[in-house]
PDB file of N, CA and C in Angstrom:
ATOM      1  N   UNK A   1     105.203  95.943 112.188  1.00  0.00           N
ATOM      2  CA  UNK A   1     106.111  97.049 112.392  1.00  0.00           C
ATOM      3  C   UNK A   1     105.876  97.594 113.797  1.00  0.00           C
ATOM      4  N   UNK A   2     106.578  97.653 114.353  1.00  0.00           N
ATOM      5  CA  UNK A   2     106.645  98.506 116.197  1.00  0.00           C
ATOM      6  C   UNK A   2     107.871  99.141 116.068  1.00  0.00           C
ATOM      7  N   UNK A   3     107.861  99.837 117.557  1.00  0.00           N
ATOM      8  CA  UNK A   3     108.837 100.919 117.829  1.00  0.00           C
ATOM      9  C   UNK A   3     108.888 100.169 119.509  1.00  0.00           C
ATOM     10  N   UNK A   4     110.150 100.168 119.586  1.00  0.00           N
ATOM     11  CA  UNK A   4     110.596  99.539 121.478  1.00  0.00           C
ATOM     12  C   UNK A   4     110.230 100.419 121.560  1.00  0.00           C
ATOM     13  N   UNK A   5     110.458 102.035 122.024  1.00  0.00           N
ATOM     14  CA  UNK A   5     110.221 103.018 123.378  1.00  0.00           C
ATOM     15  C   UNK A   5     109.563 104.100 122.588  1.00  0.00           C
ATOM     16  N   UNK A   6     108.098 103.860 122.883  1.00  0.00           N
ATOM     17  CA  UNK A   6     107.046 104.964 122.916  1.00  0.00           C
ATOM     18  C   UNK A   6     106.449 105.760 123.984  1.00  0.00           C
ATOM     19  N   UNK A   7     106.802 107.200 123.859  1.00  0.00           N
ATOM     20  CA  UNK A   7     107.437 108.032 123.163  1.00  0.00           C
ATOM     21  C   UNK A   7     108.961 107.822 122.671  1.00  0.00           C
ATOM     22  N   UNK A   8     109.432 108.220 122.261  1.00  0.00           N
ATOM     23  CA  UNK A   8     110.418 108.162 121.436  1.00  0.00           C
ATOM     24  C   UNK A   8     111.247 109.358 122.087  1.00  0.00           C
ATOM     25  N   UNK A   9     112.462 109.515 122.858  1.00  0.00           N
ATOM     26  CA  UNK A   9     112.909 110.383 123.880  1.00  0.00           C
ATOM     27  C   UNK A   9     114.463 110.691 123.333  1.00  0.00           C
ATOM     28  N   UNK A  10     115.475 109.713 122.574  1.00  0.00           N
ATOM     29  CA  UNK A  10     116.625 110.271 122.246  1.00  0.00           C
ATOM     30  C   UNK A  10     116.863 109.301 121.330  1.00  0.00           C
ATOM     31  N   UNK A  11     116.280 108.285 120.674  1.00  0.00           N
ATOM     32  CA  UNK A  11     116.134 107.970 119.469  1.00  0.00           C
ATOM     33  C   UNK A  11     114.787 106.969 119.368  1.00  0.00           C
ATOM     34  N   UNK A  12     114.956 106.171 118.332  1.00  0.00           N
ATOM     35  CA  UNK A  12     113.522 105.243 118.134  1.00  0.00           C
ATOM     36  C   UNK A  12     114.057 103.955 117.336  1.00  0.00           C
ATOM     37  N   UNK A  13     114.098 102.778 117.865  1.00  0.00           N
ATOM     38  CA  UNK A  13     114.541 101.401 117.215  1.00  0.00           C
ATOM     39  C   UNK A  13     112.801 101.268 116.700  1.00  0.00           C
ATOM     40  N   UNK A  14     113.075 101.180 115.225  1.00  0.00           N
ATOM     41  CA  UNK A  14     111.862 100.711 114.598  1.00  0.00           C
ATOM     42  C   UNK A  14     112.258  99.353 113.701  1.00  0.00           C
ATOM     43  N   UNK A  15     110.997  98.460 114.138  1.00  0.00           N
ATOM     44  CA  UNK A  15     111.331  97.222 113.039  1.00  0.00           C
ATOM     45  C   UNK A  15     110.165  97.297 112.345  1.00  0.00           C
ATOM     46  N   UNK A  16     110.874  95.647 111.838  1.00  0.00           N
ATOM     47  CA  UNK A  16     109.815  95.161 110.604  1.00  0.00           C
ATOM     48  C   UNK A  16     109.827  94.061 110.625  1.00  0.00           C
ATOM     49  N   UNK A  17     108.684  92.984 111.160  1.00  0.00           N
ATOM     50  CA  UNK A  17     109.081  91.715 111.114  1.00  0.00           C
ATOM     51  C   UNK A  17     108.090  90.923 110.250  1.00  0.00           C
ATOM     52  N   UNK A  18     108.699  89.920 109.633  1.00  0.00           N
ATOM     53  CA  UNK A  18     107.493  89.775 108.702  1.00  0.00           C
ATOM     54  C   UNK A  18     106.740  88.204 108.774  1.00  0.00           C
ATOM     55  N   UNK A  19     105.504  87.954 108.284  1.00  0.00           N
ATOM     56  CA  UNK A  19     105.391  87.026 108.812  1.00  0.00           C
ATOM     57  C   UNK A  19     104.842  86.027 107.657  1.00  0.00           C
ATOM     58  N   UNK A  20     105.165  86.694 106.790  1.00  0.00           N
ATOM     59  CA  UNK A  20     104.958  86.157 105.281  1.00  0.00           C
ATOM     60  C   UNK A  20     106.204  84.546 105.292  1.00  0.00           C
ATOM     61  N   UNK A  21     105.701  83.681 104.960  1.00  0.00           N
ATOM     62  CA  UNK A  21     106.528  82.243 104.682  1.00  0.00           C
ATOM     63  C   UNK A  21     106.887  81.441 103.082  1.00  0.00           C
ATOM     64  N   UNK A  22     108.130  81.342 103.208  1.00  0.00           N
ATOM     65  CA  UNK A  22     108.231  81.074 102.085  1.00  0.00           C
ATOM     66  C   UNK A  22     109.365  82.134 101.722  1.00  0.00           C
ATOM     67  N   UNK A  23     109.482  83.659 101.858  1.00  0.00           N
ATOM     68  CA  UNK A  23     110.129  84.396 101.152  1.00  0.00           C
ATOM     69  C   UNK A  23     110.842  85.565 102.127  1.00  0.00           C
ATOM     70  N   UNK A  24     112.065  85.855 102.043  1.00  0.00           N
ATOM     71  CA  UNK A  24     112.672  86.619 102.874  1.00  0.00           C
ATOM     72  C   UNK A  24     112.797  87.861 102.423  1.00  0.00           C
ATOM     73  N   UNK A  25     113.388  88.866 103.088  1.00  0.00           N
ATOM     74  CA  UNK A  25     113.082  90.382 103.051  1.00  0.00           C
ATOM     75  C   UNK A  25     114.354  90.748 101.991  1.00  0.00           C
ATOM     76  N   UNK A  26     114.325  90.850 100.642  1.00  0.00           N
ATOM     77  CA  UNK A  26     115.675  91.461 100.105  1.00  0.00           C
ATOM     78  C   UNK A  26     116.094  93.011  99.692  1.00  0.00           C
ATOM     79  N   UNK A  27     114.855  93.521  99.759  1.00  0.00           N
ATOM     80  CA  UNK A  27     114.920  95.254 100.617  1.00  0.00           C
ATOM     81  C   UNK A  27     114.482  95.697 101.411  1.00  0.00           C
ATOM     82  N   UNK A  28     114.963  97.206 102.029  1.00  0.00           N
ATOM     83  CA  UNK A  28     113.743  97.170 103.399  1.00  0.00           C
ATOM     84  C   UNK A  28     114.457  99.223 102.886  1.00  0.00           C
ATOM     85  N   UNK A  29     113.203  99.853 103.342  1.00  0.00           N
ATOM     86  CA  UNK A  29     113.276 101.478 102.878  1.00  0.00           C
ATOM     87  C   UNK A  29     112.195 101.941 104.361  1.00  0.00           C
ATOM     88  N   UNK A  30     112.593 102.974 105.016  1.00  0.00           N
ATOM     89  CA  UNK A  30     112.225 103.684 105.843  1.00  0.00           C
ATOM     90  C   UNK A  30     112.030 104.801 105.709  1.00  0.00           C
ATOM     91  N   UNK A  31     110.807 105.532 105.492  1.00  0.00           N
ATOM     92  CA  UNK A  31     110.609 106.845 105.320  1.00  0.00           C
ATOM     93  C   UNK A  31     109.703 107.149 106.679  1.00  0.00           C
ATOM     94  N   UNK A  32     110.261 108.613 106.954  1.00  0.00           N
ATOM     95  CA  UNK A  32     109.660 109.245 108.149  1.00  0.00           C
ATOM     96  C   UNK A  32     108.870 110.619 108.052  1.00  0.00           C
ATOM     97  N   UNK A  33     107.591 110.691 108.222  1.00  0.00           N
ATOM     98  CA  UNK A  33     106.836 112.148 107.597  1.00  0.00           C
ATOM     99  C   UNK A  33     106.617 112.611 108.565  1.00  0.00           C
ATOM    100  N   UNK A  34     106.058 114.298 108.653  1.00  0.00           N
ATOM    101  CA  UNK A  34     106.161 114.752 109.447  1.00  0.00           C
ATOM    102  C   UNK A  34     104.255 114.783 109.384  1.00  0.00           C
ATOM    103  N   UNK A  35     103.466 115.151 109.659  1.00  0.00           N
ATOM    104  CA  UNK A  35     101.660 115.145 109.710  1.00  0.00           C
ATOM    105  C   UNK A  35     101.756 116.002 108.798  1.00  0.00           C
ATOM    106  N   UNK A  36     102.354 117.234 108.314  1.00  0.00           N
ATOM    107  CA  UNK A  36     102.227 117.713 107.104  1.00  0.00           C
ATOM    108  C   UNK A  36     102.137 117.126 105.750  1.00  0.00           C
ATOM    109  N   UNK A  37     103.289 115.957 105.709  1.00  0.00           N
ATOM    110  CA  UNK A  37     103.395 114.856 104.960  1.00  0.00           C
ATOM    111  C   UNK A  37     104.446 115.916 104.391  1.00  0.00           C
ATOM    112  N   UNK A  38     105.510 115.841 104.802  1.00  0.00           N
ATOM    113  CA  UNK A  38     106.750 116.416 104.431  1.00  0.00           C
ATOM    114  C   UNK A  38     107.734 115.648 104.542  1.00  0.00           C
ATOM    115  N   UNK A  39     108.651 114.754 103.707  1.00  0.00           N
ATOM    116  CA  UNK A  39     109.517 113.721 104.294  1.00  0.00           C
ATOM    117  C   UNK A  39     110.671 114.156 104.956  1.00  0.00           C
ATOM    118  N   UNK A  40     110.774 113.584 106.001  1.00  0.00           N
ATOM    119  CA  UNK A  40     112.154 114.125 107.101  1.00  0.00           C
ATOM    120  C   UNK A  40     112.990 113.366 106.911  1.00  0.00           C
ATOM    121  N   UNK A  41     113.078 111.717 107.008  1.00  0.00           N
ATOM    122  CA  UNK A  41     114.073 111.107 106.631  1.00  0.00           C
ATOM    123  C   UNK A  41     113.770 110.189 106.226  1.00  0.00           C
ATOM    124  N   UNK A  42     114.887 110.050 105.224  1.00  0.00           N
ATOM    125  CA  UNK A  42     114.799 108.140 104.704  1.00  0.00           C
ATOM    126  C   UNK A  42     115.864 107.670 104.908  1.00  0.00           C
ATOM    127  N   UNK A  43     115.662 106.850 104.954  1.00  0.00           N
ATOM    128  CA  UNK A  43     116.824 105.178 105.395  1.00  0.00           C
ATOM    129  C   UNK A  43     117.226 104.100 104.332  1.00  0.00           C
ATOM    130  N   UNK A  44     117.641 103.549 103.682  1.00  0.00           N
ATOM    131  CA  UNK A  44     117.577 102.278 102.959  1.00  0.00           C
ATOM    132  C   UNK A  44     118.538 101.497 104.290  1.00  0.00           C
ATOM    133  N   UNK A  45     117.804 100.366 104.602  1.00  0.00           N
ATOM    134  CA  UNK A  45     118.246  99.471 105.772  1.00  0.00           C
ATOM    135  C   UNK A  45     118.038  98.111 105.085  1.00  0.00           C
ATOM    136  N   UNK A  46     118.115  97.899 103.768  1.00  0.00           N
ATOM    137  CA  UNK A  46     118.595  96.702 103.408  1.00  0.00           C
ATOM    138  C   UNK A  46     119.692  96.024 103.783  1.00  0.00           C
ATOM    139  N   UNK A  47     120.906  96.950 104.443  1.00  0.00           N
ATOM    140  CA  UNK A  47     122.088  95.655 104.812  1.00  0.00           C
ATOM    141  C   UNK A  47     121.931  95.347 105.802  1.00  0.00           C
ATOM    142  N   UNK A  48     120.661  96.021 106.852  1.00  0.00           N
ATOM    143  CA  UNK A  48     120.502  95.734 108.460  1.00  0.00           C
ATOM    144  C   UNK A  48     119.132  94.483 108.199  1.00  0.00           C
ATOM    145  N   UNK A  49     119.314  93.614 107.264  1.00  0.00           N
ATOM    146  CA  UNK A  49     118.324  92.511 107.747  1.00  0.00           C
ATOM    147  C   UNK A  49     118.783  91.376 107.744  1.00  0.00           C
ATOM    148  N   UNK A  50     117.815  90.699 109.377  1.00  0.00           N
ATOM    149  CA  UNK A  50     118.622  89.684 109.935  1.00  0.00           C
ATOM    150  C   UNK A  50     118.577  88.386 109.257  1.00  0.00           C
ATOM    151  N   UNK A  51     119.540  87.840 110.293  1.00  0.00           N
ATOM    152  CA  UNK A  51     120.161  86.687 108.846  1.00  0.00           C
ATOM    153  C   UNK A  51     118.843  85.486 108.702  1.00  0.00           C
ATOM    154  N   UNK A  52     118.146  85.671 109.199  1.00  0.00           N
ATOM    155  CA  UNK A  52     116.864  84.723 108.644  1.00  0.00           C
ATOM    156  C   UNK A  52     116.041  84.936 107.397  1.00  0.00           C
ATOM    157  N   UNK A  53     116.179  86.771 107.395  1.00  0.00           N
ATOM    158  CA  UNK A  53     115.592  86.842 105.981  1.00  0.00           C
ATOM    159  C   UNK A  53     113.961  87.976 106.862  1.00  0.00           C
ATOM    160  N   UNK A  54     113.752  87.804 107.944  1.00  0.00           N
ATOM    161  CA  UNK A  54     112.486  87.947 108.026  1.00  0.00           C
ATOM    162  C   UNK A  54     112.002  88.892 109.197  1.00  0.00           C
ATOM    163  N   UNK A  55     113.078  89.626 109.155  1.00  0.00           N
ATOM    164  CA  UNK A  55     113.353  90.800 110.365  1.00  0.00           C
ATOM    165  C   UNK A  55     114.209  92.298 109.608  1.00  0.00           C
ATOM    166  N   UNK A  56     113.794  92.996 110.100  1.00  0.00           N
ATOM    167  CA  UNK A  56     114.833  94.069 109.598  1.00  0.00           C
ATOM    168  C   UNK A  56     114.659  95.200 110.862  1.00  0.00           C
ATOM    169  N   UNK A  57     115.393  95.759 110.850  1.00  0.00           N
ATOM    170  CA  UNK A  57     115.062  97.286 112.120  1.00  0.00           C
ATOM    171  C   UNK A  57     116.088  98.626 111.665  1.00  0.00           C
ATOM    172  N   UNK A  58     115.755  99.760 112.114  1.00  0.00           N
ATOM    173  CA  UNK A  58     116.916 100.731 111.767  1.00  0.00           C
ATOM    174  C   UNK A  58     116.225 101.593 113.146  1.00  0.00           C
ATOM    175  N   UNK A  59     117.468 102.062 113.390  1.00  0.00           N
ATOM    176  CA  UNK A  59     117.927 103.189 114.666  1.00  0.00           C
ATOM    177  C   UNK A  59     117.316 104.610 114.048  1.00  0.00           C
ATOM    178  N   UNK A  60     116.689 105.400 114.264  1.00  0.00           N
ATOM    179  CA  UNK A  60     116.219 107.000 114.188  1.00  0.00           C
ATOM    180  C   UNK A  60     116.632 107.661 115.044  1.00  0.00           C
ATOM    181  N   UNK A  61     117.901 108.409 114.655  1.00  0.00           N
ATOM    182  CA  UNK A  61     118.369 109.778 115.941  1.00  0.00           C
ATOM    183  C   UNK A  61     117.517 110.942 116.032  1.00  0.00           C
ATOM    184  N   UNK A  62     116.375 110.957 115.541  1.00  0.00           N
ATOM    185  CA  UNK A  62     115.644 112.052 115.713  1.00  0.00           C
ATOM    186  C   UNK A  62     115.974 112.753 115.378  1.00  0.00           C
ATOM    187  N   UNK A  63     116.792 113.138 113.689  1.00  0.00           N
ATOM    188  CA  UNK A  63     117.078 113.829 113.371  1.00  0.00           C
ATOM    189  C   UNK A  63     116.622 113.891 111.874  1.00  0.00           C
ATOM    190  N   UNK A  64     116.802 114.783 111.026  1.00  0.00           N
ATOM    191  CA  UNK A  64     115.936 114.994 109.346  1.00  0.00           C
ATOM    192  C   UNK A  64     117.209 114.415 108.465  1.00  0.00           C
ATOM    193  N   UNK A  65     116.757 114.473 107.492  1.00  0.00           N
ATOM    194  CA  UNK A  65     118.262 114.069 106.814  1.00  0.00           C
ATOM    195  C   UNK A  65     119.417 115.070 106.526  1.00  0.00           C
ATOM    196  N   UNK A  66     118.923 116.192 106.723  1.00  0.00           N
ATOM    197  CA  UNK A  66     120.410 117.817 107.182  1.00  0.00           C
ATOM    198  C   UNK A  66     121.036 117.525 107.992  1.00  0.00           C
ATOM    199  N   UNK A  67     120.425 116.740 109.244  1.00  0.00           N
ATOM    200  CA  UNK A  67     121.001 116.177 110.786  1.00  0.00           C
ATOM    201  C   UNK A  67     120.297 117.469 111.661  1.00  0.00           C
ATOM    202  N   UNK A  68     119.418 117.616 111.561  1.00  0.00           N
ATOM    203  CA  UNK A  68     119.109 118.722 112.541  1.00  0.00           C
ATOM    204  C   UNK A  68     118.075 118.069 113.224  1.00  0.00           C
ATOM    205  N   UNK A  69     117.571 117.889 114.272  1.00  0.00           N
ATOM    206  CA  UNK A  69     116.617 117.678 115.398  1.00  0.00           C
ATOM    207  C   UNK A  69     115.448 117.919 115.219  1.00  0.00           C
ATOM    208  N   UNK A  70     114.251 117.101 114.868  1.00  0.00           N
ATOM    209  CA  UNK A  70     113.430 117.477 115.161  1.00  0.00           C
ATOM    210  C   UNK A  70     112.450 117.779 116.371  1.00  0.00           C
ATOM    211  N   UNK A  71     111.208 118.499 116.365  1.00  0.00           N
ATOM    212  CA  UNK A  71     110.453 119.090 117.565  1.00  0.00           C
ATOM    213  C   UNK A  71     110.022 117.595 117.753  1.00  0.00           C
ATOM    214  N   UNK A  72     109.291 118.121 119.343  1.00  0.00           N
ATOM    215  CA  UNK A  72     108.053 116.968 119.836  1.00  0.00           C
ATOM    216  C   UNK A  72     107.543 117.168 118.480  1.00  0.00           C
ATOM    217  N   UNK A  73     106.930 115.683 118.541  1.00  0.00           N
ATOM    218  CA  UNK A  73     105.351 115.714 118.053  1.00  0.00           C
ATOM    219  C   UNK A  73     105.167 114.412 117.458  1.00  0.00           C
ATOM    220  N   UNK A  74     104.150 114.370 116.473  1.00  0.00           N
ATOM    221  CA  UNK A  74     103.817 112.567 116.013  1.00  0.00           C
ATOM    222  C   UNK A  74     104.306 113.020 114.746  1.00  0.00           C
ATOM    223  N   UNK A  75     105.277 111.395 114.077  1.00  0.00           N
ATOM    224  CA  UNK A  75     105.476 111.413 112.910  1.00  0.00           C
ATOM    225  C   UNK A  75     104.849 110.295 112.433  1.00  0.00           C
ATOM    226  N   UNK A  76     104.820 110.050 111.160  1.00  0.00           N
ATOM    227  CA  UNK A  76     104.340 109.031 110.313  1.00  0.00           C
ATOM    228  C   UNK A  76     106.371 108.046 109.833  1.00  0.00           C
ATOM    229  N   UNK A  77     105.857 106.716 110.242  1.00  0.00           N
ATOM    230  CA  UNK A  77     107.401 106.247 109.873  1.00  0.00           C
ATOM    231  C   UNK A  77     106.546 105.336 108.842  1.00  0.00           C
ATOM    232  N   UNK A  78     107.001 104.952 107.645  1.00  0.00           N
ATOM    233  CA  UNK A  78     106.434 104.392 106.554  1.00  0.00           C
ATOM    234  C   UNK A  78     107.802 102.919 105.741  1.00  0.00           C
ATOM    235  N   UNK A  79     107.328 101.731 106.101  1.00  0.00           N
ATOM    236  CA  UNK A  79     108.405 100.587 105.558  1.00  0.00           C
ATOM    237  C   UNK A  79     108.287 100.429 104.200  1.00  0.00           C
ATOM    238  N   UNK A  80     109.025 100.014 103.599  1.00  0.00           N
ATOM    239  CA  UNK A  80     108.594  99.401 102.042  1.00  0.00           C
ATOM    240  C   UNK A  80     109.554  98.164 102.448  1.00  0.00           C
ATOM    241  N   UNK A  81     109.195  97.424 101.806  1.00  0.00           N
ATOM    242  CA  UNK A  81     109.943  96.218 102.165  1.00  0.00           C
ATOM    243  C   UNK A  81     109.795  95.311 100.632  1.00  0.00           C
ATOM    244  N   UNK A  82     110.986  94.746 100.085  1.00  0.00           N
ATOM    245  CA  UNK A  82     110.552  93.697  98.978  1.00  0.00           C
ATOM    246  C   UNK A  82     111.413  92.015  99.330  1.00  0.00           C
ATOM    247  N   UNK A  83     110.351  91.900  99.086  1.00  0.00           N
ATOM    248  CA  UNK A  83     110.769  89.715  98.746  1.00  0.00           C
ATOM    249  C   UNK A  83     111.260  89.416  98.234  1.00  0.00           C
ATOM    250  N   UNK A  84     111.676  88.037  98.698  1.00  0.00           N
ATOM    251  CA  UNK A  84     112.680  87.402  97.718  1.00  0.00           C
ATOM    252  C   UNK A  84     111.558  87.131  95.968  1.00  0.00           C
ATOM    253  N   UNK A  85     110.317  86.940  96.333  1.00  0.00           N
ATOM    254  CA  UNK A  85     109.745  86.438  95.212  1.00  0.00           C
ATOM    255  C   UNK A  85     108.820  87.211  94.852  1.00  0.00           C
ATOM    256  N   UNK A  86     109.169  88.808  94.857  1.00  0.00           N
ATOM    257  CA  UNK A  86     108.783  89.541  94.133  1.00  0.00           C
ATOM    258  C   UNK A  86     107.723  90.253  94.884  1.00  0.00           C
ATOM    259  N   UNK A  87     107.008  90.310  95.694  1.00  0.00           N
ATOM    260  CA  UNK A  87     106.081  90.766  96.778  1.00  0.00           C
ATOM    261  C   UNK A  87     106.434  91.682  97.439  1.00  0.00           C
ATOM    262  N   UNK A  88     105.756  93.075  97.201  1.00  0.00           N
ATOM    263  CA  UNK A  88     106.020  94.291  98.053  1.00  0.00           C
ATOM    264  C   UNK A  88     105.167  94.465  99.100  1.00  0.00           C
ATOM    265  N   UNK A  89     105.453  94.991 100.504  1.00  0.00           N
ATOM    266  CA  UNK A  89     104.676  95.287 101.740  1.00  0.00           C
ATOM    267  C   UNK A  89     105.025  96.327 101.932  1.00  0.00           C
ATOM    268  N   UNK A  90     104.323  97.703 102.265  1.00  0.00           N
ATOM    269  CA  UNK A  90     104.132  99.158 102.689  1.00  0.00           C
ATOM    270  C   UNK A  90     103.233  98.500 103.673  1.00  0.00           C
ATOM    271  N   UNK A  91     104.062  99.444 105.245  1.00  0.00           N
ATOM    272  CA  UNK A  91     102.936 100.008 106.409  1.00  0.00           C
ATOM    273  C   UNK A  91     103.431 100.812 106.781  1.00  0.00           C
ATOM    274  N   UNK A  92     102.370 101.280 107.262  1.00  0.00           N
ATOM    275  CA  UNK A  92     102.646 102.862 107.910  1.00  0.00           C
ATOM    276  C   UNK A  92     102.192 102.523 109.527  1.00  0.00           C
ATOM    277  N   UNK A  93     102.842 103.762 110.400  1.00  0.00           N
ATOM    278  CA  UNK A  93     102.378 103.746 111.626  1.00  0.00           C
ATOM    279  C   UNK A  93     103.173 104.840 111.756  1.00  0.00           C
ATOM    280  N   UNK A  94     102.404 105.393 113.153  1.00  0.00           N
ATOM    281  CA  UNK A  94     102.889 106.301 113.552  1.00  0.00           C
ATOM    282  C   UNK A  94     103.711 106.578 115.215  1.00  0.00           C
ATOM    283  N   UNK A  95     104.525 107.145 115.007  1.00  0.00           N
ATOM    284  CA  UNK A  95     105.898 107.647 116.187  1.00  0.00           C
ATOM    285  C   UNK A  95     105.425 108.948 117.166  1.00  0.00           C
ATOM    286  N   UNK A  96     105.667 108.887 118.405  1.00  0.00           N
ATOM    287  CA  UNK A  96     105.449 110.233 119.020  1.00  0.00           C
ATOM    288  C   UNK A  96     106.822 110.397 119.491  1.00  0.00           C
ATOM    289  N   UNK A  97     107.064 111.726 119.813  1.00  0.00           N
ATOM    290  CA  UNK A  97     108.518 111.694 119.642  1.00  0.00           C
ATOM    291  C   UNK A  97     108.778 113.397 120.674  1.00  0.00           C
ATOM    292  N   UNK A  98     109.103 112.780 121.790  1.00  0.00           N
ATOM    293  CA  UNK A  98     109.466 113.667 123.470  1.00  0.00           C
ATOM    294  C   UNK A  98     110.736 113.780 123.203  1.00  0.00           C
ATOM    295  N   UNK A  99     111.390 114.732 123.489  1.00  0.00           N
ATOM    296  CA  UNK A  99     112.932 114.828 123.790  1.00  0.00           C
ATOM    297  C   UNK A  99     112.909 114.761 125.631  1.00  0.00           C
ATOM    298  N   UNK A 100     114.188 114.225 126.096  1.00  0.00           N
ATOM    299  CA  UNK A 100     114.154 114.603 127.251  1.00  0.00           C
ATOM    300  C   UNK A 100     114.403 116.202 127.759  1.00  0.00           C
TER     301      UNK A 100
END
């Protein structure tokens, strides 16, 4: 899981690439916490995975799920991801997140 542009300035492309063989990605769930552990947003980005099976990514406007903006600061972005053959993967990592 990475993020292209850290800090994170007017949005955040986060993926998920997987490197598991044999079985492709047939869900993918994005949750975003705040260090409180307060969830700001979730995503289901199951229709955004690529056509190999073994990639997925979703766009973050830096916003909660009301649509309101959040402050600087570090979030926790959290994947769930499930297989074709039944195998779940959770990681976590964390986002810093500058406005210009």
């Amino acid at each position: 899981a990475f993020v292209e542009e850290v800090p994170a300035r007017t949005s955040a492309n986060i993926s998920f690439v997987s490197g598991r063989a044999g079985a492709t990605i047939t869900r993918a769930v994005l949750r975003i916490f705040n260090l409180r552990g307060d969830l700001v947003r979730r995503v289901d980005v199951s229709d955004r995975i690529g056509s190999n099976g073994n990639k997925v990514s979703a766009e973050w406007l830096l916003a909660n799920d009301s649509g309101n903006y959040v402050n600087n600061g570090v979030f926790i972005y959290y994947w769930e991801v499930i297989f074709s053959d039944g195998h779940e993967e959770r990681i976590r990592k964390t986002l810093a997140v500058a406005h210009r």
